[in-house]
N, C-alpha and C. Protein backbone atom coordinates (compact mmCIF):
# COMPACT_ATOMS: atom_id res chain seq x y z
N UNK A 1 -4.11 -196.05 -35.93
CA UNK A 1 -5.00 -197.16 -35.61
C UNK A 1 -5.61 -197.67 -36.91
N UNK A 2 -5.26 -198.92 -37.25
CA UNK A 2 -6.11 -199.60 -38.19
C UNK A 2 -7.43 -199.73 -37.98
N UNK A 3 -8.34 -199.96 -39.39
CA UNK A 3 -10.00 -199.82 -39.53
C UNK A 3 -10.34 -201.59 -38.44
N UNK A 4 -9.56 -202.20 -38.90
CA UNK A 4 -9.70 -203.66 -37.88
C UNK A 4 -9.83 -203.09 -36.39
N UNK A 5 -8.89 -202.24 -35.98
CA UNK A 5 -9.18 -202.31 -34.56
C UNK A 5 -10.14 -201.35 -33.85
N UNK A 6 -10.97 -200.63 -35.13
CA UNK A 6 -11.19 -199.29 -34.49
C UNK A 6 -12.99 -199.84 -34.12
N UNK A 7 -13.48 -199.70 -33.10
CA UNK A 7 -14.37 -200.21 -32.32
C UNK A 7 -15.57 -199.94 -33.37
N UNK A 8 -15.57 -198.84 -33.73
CA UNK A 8 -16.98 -198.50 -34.51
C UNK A 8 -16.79 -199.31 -35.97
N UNK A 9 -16.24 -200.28 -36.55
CA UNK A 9 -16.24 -201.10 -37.95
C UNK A 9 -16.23 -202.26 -37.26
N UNK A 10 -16.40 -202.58 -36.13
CA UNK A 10 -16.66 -204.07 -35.38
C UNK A 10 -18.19 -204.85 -36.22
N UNK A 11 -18.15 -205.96 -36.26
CA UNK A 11 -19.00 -206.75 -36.90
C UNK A 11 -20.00 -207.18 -35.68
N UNK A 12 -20.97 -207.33 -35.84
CA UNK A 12 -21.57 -208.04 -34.53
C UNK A 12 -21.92 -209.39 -34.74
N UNK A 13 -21.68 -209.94 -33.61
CA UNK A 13 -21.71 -211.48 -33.24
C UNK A 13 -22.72 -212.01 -34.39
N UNK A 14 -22.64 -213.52 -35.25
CA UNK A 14 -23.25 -214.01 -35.78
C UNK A 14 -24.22 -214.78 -34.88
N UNK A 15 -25.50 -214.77 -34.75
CA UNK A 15 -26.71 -215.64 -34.16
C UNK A 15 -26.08 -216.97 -34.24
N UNK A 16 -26.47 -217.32 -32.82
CA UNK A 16 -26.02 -218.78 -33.37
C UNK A 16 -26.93 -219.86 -33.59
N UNK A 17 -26.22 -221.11 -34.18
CA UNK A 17 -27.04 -221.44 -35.17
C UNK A 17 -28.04 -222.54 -34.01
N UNK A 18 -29.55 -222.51 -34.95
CA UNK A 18 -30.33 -223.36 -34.26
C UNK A 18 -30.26 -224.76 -33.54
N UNK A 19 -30.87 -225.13 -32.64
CA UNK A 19 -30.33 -226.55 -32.44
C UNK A 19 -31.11 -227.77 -32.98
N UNK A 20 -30.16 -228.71 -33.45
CA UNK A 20 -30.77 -229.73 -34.14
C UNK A 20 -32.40 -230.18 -33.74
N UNK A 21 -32.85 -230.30 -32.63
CA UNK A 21 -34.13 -230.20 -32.38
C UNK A 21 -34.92 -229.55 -32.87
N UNK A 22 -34.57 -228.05 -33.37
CA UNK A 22 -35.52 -227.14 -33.89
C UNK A 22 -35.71 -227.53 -35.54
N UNK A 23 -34.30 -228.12 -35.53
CA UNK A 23 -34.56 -228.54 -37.22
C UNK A 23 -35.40 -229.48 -37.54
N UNK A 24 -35.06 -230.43 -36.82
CA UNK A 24 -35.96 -231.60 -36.65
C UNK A 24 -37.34 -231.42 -36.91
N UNK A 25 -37.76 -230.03 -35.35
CA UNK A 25 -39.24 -229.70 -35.84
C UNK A 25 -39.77 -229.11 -36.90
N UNK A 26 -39.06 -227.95 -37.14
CA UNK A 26 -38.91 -227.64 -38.44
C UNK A 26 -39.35 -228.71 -40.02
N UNK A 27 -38.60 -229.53 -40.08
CA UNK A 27 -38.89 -230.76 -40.89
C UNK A 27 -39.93 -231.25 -40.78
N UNK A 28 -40.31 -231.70 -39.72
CA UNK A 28 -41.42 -232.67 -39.38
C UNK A 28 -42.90 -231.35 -39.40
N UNK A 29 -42.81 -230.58 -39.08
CA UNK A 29 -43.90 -229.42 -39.25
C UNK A 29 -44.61 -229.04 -40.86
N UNK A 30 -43.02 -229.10 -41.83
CA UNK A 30 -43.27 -228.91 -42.94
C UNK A 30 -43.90 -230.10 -43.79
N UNK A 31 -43.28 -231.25 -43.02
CA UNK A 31 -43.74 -232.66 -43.89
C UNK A 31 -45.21 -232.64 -43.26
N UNK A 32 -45.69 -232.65 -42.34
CA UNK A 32 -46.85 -232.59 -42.19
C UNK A 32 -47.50 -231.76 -42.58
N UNK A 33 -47.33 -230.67 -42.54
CA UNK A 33 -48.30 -229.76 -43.17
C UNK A 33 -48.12 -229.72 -44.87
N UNK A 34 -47.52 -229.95 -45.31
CA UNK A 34 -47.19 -230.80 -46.61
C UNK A 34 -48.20 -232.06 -46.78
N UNK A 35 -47.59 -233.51 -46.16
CA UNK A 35 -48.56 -234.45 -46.53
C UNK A 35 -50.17 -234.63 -45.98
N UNK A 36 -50.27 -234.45 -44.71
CA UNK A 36 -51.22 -234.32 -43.89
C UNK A 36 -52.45 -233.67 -44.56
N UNK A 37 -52.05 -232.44 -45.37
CA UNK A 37 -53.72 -231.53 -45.88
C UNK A 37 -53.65 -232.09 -47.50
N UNK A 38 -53.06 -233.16 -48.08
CA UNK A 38 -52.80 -233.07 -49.28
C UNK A 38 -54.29 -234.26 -49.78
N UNK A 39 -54.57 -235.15 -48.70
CA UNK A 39 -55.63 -236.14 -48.86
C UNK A 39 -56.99 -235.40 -48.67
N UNK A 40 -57.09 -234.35 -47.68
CA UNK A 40 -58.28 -233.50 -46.92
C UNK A 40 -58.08 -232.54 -48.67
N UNK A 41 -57.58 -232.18 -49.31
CA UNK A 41 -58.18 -231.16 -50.36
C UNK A 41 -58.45 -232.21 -51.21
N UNK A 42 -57.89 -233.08 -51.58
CA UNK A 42 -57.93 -234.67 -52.68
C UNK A 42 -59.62 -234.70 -52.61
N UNK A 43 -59.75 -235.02 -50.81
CA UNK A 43 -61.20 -235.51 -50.96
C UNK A 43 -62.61 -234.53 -51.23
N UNK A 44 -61.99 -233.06 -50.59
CA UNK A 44 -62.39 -231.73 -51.06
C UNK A 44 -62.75 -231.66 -52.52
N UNK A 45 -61.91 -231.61 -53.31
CA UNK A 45 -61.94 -231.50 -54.50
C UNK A 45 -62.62 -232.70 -55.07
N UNK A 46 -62.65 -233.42 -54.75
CA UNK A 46 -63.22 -234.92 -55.88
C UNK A 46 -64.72 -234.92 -55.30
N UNK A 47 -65.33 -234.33 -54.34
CA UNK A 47 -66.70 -234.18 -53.91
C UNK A 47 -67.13 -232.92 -54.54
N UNK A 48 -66.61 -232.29 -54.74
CA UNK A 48 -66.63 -230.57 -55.18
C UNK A 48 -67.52 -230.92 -56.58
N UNK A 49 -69.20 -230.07 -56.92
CA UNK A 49 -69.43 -230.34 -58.10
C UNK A 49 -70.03 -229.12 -58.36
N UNK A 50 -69.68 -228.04 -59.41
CA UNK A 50 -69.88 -226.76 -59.43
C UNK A 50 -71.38 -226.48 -59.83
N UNK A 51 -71.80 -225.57 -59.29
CA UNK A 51 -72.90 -225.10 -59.64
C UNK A 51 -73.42 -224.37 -61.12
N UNK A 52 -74.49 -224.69 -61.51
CA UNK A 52 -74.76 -224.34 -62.68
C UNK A 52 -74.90 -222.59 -63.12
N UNK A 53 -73.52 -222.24 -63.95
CA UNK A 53 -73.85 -220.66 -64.15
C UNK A 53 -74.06 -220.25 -65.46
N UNK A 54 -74.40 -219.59 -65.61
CA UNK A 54 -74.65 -218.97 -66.80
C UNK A 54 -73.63 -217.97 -67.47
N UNK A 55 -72.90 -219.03 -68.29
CA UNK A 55 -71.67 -218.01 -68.68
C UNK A 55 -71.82 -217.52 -70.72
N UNK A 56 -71.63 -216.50 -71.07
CA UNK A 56 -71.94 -216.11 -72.28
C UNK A 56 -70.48 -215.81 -72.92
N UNK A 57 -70.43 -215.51 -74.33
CA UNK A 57 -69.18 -215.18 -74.57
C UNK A 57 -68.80 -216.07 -75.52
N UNK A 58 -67.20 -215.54 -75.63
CA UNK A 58 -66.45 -217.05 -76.68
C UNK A 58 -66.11 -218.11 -75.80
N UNK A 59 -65.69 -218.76 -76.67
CA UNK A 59 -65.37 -219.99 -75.60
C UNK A 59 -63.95 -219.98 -75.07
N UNK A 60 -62.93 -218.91 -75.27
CA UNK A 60 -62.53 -218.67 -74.22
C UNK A 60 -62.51 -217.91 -73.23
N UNK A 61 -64.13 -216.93 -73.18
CA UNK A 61 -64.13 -216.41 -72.05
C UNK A 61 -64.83 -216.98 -71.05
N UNK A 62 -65.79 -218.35 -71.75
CA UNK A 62 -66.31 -218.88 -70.87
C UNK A 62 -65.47 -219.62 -70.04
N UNK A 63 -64.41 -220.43 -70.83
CA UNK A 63 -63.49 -221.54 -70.10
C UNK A 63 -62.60 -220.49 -69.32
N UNK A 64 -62.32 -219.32 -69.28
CA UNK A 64 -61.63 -218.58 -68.30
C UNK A 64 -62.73 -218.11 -67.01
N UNK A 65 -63.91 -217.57 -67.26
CA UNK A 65 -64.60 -217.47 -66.58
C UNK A 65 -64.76 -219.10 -65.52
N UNK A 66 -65.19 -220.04 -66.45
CA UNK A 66 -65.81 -221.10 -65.78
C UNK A 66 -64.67 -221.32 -64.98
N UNK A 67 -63.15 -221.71 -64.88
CA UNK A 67 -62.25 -222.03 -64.21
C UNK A 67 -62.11 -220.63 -62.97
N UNK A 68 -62.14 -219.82 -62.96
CA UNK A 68 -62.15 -218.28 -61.98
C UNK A 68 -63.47 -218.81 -61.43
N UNK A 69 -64.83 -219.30 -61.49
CA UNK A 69 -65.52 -219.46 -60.69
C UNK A 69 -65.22 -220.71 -59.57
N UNK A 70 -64.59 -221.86 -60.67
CA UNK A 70 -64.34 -222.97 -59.79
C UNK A 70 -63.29 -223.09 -58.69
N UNK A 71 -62.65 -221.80 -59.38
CA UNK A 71 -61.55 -221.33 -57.85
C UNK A 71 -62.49 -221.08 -56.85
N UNK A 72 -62.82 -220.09 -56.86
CA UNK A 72 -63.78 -219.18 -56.31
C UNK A 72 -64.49 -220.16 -55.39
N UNK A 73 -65.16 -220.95 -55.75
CA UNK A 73 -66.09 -221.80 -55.14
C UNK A 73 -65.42 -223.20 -54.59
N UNK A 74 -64.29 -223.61 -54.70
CA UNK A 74 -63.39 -224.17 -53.75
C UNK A 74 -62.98 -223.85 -52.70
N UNK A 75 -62.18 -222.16 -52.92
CA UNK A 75 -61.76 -221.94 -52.11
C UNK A 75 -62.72 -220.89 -50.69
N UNK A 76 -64.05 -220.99 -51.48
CA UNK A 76 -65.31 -221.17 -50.58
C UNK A 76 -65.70 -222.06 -49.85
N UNK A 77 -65.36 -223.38 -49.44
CA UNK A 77 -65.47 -224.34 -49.01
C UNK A 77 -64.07 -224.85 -48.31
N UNK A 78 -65.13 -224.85 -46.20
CA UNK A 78 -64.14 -224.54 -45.32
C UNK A 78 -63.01 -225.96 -45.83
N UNK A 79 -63.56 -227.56 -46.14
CA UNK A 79 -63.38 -228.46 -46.36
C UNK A 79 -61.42 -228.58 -47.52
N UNK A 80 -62.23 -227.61 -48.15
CA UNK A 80 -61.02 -227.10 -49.34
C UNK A 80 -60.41 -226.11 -48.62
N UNK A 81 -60.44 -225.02 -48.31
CA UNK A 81 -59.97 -223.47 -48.14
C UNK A 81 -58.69 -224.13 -46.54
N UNK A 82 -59.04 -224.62 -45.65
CA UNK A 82 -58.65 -224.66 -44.25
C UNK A 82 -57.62 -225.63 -44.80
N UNK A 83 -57.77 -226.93 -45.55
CA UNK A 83 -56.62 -227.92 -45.62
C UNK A 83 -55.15 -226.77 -46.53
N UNK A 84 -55.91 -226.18 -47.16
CA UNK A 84 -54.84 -225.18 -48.68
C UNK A 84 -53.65 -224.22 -47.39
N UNK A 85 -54.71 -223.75 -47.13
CA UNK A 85 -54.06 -222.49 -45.73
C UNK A 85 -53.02 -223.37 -45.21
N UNK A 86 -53.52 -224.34 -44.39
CA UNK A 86 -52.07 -225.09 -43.76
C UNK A 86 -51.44 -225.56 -44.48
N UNK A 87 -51.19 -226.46 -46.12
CA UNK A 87 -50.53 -226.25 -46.73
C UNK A 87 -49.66 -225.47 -47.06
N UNK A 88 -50.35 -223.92 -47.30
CA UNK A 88 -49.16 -222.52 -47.58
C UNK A 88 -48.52 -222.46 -46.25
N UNK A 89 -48.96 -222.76 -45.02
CA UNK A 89 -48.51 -222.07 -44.29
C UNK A 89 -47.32 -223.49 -44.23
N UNK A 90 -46.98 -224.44 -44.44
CA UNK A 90 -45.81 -225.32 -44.94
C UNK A 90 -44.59 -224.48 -45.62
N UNK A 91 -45.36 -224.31 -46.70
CA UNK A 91 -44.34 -223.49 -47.85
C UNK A 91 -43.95 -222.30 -46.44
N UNK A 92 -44.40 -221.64 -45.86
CA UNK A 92 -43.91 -220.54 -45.71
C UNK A 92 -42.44 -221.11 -44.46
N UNK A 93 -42.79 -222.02 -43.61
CA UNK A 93 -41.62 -223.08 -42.95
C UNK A 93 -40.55 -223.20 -43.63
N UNK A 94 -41.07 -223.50 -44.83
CA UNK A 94 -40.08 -224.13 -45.50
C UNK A 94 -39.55 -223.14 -45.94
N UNK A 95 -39.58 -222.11 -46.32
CA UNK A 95 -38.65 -220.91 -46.82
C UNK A 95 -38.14 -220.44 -45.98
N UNK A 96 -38.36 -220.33 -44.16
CA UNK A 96 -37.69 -220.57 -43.45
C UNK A 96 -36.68 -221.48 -42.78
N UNK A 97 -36.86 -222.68 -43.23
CA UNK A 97 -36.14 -223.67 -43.26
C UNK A 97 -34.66 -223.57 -43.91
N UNK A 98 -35.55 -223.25 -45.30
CA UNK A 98 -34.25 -223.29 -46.25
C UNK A 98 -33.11 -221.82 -46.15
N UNK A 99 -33.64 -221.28 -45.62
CA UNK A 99 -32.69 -219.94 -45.16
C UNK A 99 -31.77 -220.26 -44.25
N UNK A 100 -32.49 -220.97 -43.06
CA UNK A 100 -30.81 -221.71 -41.74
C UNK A 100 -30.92 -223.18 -41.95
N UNK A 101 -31.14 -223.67 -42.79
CA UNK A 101 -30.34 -225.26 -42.74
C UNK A 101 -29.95 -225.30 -44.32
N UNK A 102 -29.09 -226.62 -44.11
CA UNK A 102 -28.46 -226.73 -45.29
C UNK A 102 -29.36 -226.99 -46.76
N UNK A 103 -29.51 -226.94 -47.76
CA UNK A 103 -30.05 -227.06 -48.71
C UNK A 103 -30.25 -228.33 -49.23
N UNK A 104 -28.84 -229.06 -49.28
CA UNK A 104 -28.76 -230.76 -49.50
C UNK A 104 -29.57 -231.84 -48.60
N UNK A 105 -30.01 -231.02 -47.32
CA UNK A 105 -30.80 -231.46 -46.38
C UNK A 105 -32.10 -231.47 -46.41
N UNK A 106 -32.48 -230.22 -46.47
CA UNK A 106 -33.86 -229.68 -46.58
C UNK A 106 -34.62 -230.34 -47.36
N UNK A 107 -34.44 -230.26 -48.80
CA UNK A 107 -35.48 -230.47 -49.56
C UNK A 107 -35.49 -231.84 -49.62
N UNK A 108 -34.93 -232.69 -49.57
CA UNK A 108 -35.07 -234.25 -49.51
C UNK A 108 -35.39 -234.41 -48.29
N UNK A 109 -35.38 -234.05 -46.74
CA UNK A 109 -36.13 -234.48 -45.73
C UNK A 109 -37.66 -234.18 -45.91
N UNK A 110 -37.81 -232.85 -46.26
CA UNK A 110 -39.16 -232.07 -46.37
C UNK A 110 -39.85 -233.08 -47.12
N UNK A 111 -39.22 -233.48 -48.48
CA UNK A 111 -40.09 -233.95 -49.33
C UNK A 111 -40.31 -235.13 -48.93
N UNK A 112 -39.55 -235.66 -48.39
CA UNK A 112 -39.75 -237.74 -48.12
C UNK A 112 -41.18 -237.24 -46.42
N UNK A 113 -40.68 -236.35 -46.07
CA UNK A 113 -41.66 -236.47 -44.82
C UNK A 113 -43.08 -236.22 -44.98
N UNK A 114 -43.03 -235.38 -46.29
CA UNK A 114 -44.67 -234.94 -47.28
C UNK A 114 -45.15 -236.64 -47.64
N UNK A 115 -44.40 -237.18 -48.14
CA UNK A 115 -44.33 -238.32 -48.62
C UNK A 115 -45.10 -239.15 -47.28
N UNK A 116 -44.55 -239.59 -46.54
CA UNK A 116 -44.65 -240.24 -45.54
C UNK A 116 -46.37 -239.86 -45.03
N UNK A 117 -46.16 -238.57 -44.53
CA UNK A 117 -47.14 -238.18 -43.97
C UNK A 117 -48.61 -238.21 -45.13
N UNK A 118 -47.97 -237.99 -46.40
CA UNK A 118 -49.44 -238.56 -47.33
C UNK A 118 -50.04 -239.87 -47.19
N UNK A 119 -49.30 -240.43 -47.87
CA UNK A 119 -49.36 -242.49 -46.67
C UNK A 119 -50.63 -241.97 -45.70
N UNK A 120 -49.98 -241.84 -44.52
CA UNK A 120 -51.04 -242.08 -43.32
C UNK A 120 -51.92 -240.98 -43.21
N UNK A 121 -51.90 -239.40 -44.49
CA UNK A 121 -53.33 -238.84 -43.95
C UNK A 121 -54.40 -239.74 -44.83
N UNK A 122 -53.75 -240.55 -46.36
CA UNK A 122 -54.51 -241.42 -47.01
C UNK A 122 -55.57 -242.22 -46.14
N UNK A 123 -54.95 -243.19 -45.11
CA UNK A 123 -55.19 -244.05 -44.06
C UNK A 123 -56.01 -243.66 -43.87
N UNK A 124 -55.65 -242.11 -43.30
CA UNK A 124 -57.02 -241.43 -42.34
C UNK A 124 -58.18 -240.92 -43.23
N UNK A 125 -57.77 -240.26 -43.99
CA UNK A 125 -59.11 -239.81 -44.99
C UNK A 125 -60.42 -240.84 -45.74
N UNK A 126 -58.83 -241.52 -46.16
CA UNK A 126 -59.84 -242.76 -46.93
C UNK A 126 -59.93 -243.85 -46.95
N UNK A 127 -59.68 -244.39 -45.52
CA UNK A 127 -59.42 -245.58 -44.85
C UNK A 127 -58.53 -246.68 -45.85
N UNK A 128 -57.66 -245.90 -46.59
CA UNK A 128 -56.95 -246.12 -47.59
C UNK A 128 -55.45 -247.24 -46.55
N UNK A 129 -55.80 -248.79 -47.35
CA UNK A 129 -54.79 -249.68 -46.45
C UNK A 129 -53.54 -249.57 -46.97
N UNK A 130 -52.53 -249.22 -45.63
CA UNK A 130 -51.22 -249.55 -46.40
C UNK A 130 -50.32 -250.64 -46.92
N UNK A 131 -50.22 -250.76 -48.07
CA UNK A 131 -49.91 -252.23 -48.23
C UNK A 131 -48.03 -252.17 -47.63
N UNK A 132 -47.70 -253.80 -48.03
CA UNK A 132 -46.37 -254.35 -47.37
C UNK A 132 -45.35 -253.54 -48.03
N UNK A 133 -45.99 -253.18 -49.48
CA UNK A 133 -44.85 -253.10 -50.44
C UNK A 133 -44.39 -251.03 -49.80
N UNK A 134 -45.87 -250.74 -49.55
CA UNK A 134 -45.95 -249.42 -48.78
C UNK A 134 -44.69 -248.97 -47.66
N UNK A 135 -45.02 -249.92 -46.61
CA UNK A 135 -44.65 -250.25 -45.57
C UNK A 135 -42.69 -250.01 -45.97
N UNK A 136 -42.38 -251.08 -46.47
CA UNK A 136 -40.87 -251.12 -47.28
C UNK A 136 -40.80 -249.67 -47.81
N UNK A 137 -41.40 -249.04 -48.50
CA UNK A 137 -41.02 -247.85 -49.06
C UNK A 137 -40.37 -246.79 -48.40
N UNK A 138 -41.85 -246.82 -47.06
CA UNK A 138 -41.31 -245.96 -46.08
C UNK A 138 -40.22 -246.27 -45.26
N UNK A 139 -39.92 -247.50 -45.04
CA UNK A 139 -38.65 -248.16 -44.19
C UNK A 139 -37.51 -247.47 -45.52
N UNK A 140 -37.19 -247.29 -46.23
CA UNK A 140 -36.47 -247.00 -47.20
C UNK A 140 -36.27 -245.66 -47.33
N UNK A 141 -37.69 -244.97 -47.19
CA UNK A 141 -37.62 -243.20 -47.42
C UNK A 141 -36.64 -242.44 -45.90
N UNK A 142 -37.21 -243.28 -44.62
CA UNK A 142 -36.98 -243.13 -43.32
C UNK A 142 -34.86 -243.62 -43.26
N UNK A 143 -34.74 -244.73 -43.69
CA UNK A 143 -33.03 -244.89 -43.83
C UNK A 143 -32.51 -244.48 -45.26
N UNK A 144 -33.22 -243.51 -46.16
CA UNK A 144 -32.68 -242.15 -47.05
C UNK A 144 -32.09 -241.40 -45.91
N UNK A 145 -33.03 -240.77 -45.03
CA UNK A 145 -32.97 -239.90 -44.72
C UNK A 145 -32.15 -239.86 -43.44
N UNK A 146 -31.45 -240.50 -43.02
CA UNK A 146 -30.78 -240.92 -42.32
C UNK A 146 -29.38 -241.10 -42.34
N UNK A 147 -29.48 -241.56 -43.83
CA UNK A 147 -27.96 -241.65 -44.65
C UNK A 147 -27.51 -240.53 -44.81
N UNK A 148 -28.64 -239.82 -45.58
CA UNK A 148 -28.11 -237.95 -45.58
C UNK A 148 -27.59 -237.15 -44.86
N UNK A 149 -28.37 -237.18 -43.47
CA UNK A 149 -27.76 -236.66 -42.33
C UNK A 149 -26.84 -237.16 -41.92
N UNK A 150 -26.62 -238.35 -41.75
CA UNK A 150 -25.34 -238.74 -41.35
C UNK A 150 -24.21 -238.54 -42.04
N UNK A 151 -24.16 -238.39 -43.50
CA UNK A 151 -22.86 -237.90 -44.59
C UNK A 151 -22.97 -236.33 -44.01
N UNK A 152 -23.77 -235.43 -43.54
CA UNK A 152 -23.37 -234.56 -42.77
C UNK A 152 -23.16 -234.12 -41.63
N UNK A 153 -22.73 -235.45 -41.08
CA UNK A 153 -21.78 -235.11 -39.94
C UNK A 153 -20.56 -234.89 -40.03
């Protein structure tokens, strides 16, 4: 009896693969959580004004110190800390992403949908108008991404 036929060197069934829907969400989960928290830390951060400390030393232990506090005290602030979290938790999609879908796919949907979705959390954050020329961009980013998928069919 050959090692091919002998029951115990059998391979087990490959999972099969997700369905385009899940990719879809997949994508659209990552672009949002991508563009969506990227205006909410923007506005986090540009309100953010550090408190006065008392740092001693050379001046590069102060400028290391002073930057380790200004982490510190960002990521103290629910405003900053809550938009970052759903951010990572993007990246972490996306490394799932990129494990079952194609690669030539991934990162150019992900990124045009970060894209997109920055646009309108702008809108929302900072009543930031989208102009015409805007508008065209995204009509353009949206039939990218369209073209792509479709050369992989």
């Amino acid at each position: 009896m050959s090692s091919t036929q002998d029951p115990g060197h059998l391979q087990p069934p490959a999972p099969p693969a997700p369905s385009p829907i899940r990719y879809i969400l997949g994508f659209l989960i990552v672009g949002m959580a991508w563009g969506l928290t990227t205006p909410f830390m923007r506005k986090a951060a540009i309100s953010y004004s550090p408190p006065e400390r008392n740092i001693t030393g050379s001046w590069v232990k102060m400028k290391i110190v002073g930057v380790c506090w200004a982490v510190v005290d960002l990521l103290r602030r629910p405003a900053y800390a809550v938009p970052l979290v759903l951010n990572l938790t993007g990246s972490v999609w996306f490394f799932l992403l990129v494990g079952k879908a194609e690669l030539s796919l991934t990162v150019p949907i992900t990124n045009s949908l970060a894209f997109l979705f920055t646009v309108l959390g702008e809108w929302y954050v900072d009543r930031k108008a989208i102009s015409r020329d805007t508008w065209i961009g995204m009509i353009l980013v949206l039939t990218g991404i369209a073209l792509c998928v479709q050369s992989k069919l």
